[in-house]
C-alpha atoms as a PDB file:
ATOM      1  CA  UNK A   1      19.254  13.596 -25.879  1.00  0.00           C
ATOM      2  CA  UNK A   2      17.746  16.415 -27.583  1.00  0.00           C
ATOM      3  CA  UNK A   3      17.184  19.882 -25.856  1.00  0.00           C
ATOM      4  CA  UNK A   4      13.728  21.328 -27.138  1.00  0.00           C
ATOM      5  CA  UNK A   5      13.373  24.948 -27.580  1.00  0.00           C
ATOM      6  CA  UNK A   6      10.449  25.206 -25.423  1.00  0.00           C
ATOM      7  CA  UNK A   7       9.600  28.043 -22.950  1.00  0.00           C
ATOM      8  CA  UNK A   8      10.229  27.300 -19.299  1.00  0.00           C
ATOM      9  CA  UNK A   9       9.857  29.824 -16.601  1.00  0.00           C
ATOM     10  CA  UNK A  10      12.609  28.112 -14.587  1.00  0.00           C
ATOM     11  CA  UNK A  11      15.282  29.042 -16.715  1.00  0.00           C
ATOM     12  CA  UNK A  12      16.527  25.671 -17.511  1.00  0.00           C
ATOM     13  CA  UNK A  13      16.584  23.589 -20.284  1.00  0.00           C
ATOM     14  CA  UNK A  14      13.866  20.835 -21.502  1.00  0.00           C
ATOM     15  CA  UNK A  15      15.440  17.626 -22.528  1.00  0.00           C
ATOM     16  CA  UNK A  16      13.601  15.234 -24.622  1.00  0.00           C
ATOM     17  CA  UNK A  17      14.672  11.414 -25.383  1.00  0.00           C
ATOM     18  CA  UNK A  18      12.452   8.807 -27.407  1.00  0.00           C
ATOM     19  CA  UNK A  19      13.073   5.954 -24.759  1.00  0.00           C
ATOM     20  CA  UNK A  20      14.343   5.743 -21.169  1.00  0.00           C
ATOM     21  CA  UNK A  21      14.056   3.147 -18.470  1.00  0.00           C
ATOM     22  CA  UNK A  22      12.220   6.379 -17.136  1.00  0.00           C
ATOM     23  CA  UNK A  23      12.164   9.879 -16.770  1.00  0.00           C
ATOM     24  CA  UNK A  24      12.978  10.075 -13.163  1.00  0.00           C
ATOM     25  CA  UNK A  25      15.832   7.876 -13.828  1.00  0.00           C
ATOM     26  CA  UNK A  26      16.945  10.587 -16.329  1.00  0.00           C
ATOM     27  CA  UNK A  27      16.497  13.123 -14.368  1.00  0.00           C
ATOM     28  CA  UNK A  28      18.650  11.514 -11.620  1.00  0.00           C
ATOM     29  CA  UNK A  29      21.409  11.528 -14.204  1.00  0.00           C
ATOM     30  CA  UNK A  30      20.995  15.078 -15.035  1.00  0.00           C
ATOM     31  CA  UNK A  31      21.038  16.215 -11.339  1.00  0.00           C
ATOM     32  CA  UNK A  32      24.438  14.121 -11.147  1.00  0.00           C
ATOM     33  CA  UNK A  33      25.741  16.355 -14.027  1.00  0.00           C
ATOM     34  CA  UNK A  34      25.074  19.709 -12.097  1.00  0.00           C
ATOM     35  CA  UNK A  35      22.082  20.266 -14.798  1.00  0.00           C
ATOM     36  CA  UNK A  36      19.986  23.501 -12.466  1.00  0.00           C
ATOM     37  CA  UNK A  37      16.798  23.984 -10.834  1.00  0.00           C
ATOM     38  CA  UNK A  38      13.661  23.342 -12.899  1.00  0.00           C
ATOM     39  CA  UNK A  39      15.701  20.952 -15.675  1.00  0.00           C
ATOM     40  CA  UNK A  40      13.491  19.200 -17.724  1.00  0.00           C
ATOM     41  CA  UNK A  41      13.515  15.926 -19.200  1.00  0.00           C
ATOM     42  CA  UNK A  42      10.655  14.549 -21.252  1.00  0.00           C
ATOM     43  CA  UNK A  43      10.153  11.323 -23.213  1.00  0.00           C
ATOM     44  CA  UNK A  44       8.533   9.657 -26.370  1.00  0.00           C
ATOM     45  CA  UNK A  45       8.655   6.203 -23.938  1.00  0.00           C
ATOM     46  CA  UNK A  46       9.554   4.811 -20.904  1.00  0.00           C
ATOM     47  CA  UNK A  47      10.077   0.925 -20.373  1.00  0.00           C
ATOM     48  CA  UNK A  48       9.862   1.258 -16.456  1.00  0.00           C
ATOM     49  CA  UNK A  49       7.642   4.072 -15.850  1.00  0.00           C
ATOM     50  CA  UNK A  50       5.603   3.796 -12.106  1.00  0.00           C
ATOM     51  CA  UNK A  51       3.757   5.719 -10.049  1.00  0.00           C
ATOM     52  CA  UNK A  52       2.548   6.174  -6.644  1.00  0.00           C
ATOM     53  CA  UNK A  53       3.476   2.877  -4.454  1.00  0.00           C
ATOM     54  CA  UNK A  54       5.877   1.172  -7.336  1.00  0.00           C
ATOM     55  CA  UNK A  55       2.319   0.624 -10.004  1.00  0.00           C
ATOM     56  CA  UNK A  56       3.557   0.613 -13.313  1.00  0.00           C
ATOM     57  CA  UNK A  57       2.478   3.318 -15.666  1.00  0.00           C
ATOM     58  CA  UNK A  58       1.151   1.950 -18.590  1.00  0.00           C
ATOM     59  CA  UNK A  59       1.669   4.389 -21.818  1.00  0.00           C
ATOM     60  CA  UNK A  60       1.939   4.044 -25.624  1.00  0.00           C
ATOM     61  CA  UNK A  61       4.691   5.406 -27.637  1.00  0.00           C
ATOM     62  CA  UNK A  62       4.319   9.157 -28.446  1.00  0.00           C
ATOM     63  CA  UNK A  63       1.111   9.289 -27.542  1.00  0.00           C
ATOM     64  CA  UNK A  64       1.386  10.948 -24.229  1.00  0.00           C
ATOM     65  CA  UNK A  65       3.000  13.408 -21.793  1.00  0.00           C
ATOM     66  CA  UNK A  66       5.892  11.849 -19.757  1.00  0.00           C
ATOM     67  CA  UNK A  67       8.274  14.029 -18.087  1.00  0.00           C
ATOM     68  CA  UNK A  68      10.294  14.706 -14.796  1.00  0.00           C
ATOM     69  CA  UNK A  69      11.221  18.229 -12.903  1.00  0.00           C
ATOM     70  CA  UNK A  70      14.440  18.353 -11.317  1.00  0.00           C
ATOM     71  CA  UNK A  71      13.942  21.059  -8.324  1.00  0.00           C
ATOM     72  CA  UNK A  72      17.181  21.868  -6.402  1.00  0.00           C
ATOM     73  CA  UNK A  73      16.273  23.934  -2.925  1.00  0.00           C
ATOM     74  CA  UNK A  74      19.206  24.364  -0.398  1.00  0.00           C
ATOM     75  CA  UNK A  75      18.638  22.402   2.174  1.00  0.00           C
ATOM     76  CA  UNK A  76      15.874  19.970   3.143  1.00  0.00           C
ATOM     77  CA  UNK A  77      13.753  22.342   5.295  1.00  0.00           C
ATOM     78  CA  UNK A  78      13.645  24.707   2.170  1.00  0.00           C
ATOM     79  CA  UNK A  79      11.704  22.095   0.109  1.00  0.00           C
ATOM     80  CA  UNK A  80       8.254  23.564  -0.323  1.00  0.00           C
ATOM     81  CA  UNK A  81       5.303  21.778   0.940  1.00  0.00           C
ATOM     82  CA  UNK A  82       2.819  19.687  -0.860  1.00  0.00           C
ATOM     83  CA  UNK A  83       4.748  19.952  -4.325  1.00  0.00           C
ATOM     84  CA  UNK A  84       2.749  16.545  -5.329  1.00  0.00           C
ATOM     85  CA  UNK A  85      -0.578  18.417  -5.066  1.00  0.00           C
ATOM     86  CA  UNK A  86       0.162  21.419  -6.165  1.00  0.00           C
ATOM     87  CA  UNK A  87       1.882  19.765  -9.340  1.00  0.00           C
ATOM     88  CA  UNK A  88      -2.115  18.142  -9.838  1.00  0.00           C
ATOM     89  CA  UNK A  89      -3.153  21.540  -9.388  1.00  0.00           C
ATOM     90  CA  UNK A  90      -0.741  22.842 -12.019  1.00  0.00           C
ATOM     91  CA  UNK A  91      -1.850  20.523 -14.175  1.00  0.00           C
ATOM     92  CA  UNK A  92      -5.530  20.520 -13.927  1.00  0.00           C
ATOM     93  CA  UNK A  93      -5.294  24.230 -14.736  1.00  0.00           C
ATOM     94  CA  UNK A  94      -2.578  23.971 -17.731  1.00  0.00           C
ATOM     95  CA  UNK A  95      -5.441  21.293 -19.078  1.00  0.00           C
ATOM     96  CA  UNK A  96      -7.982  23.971 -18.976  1.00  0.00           C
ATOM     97  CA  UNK A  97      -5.423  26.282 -20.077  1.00  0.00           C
ATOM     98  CA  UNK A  98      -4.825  24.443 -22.969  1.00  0.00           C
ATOM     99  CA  UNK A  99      -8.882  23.212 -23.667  1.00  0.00           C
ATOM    100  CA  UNK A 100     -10.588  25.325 -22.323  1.00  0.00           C
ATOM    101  CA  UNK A 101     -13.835  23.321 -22.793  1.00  0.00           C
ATOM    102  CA  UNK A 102     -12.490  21.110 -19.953  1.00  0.00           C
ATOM    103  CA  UNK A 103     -13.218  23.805 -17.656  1.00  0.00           C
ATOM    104  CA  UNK A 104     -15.123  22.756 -14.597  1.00  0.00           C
ATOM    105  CA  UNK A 105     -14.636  18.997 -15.373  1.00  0.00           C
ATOM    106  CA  UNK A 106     -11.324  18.158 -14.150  1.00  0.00           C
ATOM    107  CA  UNK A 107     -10.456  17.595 -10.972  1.00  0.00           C
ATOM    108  CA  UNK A 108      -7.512  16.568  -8.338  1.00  0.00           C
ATOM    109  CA  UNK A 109      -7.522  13.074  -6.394  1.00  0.00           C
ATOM    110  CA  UNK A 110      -5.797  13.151  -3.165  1.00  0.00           C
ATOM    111  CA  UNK A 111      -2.942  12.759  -3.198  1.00  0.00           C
ATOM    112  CA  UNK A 112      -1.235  12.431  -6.429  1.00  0.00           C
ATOM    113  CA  UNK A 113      -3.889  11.455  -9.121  1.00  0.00           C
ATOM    114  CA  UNK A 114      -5.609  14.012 -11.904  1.00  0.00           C
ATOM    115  CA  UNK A 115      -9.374  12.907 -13.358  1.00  0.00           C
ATOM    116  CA  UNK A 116     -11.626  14.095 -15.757  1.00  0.00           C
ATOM    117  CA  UNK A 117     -15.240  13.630 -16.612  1.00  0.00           C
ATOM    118  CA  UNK A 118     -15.181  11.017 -19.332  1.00  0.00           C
ATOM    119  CA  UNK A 119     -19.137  10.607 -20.087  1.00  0.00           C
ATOM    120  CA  UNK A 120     -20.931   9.898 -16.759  1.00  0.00           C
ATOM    121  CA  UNK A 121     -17.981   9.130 -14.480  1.00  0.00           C
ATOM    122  CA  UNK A 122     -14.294  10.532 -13.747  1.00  0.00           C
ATOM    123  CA  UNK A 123     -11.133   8.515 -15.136  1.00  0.00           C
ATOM    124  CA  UNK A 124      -7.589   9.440 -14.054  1.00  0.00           C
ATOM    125  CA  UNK A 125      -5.900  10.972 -17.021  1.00  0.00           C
ATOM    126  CA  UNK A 126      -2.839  11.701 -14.823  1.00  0.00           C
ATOM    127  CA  UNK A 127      -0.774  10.338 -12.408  1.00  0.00           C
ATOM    128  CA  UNK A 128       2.142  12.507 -10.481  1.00  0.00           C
ATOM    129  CA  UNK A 129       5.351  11.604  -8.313  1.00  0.00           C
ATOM    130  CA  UNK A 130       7.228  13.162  -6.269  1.00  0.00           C
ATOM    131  CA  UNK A 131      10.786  12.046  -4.269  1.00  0.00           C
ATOM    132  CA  UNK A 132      12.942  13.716  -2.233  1.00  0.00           C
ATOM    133  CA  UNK A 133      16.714  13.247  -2.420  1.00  0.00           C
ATOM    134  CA  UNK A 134      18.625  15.237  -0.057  1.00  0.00           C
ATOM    135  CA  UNK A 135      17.705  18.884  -0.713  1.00  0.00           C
ATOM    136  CA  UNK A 136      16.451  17.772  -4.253  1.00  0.00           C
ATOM    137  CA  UNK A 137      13.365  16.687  -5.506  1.00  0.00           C
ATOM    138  CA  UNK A 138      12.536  14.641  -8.558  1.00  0.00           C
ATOM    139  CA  UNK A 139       8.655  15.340  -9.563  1.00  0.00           C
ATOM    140  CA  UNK A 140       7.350  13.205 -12.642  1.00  0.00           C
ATOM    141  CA  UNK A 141       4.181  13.125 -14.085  1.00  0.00           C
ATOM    142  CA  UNK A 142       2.459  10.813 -16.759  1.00  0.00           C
ATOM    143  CA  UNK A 143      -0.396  12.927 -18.667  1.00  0.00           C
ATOM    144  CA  UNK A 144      -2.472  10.465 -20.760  1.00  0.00           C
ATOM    145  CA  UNK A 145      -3.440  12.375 -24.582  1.00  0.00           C
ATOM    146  CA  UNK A 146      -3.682  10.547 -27.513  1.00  0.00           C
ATOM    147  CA  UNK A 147      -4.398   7.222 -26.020  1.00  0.00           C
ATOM    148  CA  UNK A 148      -7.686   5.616 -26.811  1.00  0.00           C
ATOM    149  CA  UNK A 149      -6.967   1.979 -25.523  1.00  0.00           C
ATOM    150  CA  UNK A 150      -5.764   0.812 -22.464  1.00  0.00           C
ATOM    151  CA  UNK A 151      -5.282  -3.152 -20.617  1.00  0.00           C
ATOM    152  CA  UNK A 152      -8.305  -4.165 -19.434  1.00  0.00           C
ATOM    153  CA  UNK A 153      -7.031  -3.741 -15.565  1.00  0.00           C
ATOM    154  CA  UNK A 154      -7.314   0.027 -16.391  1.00  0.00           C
ATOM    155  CA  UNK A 155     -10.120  -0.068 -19.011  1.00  0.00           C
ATOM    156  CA  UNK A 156     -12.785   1.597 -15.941  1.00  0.00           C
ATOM    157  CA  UNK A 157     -10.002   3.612 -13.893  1.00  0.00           C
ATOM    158  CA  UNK A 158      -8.060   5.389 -16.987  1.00  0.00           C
ATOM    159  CA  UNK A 159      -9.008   7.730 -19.583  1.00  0.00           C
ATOM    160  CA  UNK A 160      -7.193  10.461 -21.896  1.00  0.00           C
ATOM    161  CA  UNK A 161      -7.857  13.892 -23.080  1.00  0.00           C
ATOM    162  CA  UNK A 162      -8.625  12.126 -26.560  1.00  0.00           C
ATOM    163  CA  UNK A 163     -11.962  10.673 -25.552  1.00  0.00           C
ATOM    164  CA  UNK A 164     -13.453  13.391 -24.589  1.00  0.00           C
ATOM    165  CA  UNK A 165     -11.321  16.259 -26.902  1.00  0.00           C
ATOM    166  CA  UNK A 166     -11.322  14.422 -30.191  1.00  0.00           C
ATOM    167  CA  UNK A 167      -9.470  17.006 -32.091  1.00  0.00           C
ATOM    168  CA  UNK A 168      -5.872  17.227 -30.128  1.00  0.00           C
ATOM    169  CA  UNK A 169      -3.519  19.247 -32.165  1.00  0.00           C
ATOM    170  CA  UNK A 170      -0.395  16.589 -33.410  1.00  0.00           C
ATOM    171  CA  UNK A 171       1.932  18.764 -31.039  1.00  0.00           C
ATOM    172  CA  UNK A 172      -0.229  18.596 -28.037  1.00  0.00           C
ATOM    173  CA  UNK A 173       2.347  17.193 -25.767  1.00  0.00           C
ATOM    174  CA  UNK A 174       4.784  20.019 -25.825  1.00  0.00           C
ATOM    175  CA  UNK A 175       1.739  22.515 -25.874  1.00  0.00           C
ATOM    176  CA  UNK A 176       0.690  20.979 -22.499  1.00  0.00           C
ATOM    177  CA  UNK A 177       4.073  20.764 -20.589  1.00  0.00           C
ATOM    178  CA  UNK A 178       4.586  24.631 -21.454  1.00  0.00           C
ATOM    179  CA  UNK A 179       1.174  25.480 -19.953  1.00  0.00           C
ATOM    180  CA  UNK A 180       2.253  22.781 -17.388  1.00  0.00           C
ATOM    181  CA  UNK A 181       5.300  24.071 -16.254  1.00  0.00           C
ATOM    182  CA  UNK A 182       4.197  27.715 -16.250  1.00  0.00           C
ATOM    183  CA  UNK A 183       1.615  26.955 -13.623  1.00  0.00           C
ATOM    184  CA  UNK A 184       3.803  25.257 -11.724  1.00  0.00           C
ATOM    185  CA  UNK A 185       6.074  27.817 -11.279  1.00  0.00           C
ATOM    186  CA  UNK A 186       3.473  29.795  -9.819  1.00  0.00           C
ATOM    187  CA  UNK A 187       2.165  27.130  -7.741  1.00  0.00           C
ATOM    188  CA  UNK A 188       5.661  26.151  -5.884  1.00  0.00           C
ATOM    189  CA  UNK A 189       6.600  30.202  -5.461  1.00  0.00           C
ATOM    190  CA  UNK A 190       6.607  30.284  -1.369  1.00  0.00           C
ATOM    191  CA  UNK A 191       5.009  33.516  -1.248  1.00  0.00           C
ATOM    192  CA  UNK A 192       2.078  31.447  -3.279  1.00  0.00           C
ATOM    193  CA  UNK A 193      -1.000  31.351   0.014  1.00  0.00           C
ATOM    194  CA  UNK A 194      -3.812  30.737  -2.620  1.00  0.00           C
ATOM    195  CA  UNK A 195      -3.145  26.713  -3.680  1.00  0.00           C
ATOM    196  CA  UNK A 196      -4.864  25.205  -1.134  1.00  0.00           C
ATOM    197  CA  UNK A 197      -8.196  27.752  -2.055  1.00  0.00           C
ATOM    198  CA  UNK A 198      -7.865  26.550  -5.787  1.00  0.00           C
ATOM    199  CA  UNK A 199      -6.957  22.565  -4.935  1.00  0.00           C
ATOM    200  CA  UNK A 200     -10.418  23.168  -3.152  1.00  0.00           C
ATOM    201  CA  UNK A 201     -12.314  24.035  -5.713  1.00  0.00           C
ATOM    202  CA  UNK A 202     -11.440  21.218  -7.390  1.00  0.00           C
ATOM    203  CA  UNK A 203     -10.650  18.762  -5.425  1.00  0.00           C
ATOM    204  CA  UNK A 204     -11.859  14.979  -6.112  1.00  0.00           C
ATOM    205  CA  UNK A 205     -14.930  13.411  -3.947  1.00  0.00           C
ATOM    206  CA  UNK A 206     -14.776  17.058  -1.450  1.00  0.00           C
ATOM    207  CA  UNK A 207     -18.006  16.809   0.360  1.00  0.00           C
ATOM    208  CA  UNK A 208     -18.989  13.350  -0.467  1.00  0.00           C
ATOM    209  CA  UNK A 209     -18.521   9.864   1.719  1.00  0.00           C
ATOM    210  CA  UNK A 210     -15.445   8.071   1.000  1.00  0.00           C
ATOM    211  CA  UNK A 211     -13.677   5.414   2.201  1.00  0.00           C
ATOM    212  CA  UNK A 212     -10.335   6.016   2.597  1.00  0.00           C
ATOM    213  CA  UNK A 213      -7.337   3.621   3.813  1.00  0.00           C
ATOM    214  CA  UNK A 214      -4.503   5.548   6.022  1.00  0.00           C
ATOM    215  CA  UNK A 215      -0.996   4.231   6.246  1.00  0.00           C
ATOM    216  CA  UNK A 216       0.642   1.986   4.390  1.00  0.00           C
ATOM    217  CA  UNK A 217      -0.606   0.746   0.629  1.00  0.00           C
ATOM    218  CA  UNK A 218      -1.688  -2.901   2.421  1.00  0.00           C
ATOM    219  CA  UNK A 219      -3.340  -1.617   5.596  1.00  0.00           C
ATOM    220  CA  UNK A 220      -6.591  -3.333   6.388  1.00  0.00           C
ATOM    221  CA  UNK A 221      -7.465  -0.256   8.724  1.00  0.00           C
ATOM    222  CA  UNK A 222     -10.536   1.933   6.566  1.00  0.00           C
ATOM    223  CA  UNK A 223     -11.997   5.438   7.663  1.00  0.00           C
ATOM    224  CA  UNK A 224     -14.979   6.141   5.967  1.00  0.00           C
ATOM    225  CA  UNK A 225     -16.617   9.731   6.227  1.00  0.00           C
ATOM    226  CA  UNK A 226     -16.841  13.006   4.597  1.00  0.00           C
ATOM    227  CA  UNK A 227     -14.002  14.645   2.421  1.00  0.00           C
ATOM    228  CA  UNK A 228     -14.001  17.864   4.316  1.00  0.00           C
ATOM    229  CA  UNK A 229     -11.235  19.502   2.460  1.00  0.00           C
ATOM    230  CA  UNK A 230      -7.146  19.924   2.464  1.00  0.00           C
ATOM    231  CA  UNK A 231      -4.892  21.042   5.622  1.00  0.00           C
ATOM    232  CA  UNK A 232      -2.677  23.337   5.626  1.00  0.00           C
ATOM    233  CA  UNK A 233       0.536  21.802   4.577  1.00  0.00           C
ATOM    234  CA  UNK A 234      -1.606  19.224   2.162  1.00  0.00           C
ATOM    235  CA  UNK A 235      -3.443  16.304   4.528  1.00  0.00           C
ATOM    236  CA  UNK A 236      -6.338  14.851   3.581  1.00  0.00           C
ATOM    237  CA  UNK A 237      -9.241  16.071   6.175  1.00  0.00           C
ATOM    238  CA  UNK A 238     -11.840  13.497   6.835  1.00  0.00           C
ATOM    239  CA  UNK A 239     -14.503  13.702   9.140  1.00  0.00           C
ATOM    240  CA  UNK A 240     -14.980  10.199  10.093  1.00  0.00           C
ATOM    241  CA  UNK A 241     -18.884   8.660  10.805  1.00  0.00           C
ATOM    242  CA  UNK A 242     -19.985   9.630  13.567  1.00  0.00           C
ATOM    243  CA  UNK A 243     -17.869  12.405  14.568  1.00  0.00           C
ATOM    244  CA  UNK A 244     -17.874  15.911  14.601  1.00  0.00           C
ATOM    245  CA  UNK A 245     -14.334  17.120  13.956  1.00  0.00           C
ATOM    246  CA  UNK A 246     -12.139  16.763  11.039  1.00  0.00           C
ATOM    247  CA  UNK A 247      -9.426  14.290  11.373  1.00  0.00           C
ATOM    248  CA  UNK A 248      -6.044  15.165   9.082  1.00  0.00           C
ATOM    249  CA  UNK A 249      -4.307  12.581   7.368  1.00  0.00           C
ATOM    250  CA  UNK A 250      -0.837  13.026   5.807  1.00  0.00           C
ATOM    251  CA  UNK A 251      -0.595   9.360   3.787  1.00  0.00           C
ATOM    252  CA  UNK A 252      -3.338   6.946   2.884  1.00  0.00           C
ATOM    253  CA  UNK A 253      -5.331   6.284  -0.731  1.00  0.00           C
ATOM    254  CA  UNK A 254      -8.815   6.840  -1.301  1.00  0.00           C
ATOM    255  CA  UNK A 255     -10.594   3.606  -2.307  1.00  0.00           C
ATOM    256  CA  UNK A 256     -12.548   4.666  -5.244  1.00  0.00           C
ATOM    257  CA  UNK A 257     -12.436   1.484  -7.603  1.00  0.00           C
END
């Protein structure tokens, strides 16, 4: 394991390996070895990378971002709420931070997914989770960069920065997780009231119909409506067809595909 002399707001160190089973198992480790809040670790490869409801993450070697946060808070209560969306947020704006020709073209899927215009139609460049342990949490995100081919499965639901930024600079990873990482530690502060404002802005499918599944990954149950906006501690608000009021939902996926 190599420590990376990177700048991190958190005060803690960045890690970086070229292959774990995955980053959040690494960062496990690290919180097991007393490592502190806002610990790093970031990888070249991971051979069991997933995301949201156990999907695997698909990556090739060095060409993209892969990295987990450890946050330590002191008790459960104290964890801060909606830390997967306002990691998307974070991201979305470290992307324009970093190209700034992105601007206005990337956005936030509810509740864990980053897109970008790719051509005519958005593609998730970024997937993020988030899992509690006790009073820590364990946030990893895979950023998609250099990669310009992808299994077929994914060929009309992923995309990377590449495609539509041909010109990434060869240290583009470590670029990004600075940017990253400084706009999350402005995002998580508690004193921080203007997230949900920004996620607003930018948030995937807002004022369109969607049809969206609450509950469990398998449920057969479907809402469809308008994407209204975000709650205040990070649901999904829906107004179903045919009703006036916004209905909140804390868990769920959009069916976009």
């Amino acid at each position: 394991m190599k420590l990376l002399e990177l700048n991190n707001p958190f005060g803690a160190p960045l890690y970086h390996e070229e292959t774990v089973s995955s980053t959040f198992d690494a960062a496990r480790l690290l919180a097991e070895n007393n490592e502190n809040h806002g610990t790093v670790i970031c990888a070249d490869f991971q051979h069991s990378g997933r995301g949201r409801l156990s999907r695997p993450w698909v990556t090739e070697r060095g060409k993209n971002l892969l990295f987990t946060i450890l946050l330590r808070y002191g008790d459960f209560s104290s964890i801060p709420e909606a830390l997967t969306l306002k990691t998307g947020l974070a991201i979305s704006l470290a992307l324009e931070d970093m190209l700034p020709a992105l601007t206005g073209s990337v956005k936030v899927k509810w509740p864990n997914d980053v897109m970008i215009k790719i051509e005519t139609i958005f593609l998730k460049v970024a997937g993020i989770l988030a899992e509690a342990d006790g009073a820590n949490v364990y946030i990893g995100a895979g950023i998609n960069l250099n990669q310009k081919e992808f299994p077929e499965e994914y060929r009309f639901k992923a995309g990377s920065i590449i495609q539509v930024y041909p010109d990434l600079p060869e240290n583009a990873r470590f670029v990004l997780l600075e940017k990253i990482l400084a706009r999350l530690y402005e995002e998580t502060k508690t004193e921080n009231k203007t997230w949900r404002e920004q996620l607003s802005q930018r948030l995937y499918k807002k004022g369109e119909t969607v049809v969206f599944a609450p509950g469990a990954a398998d449920s057969e149950s479907l809402v469809e409506g308008i994407l209204s906006g975000i709650g205040e501690n990070g649901e999904l608000l829906i107004i179903p067809r045919g009703e006036d009021t916004e209905f909140a939902f804390v868990s769920g996926e959009l069916r976009v595909y």
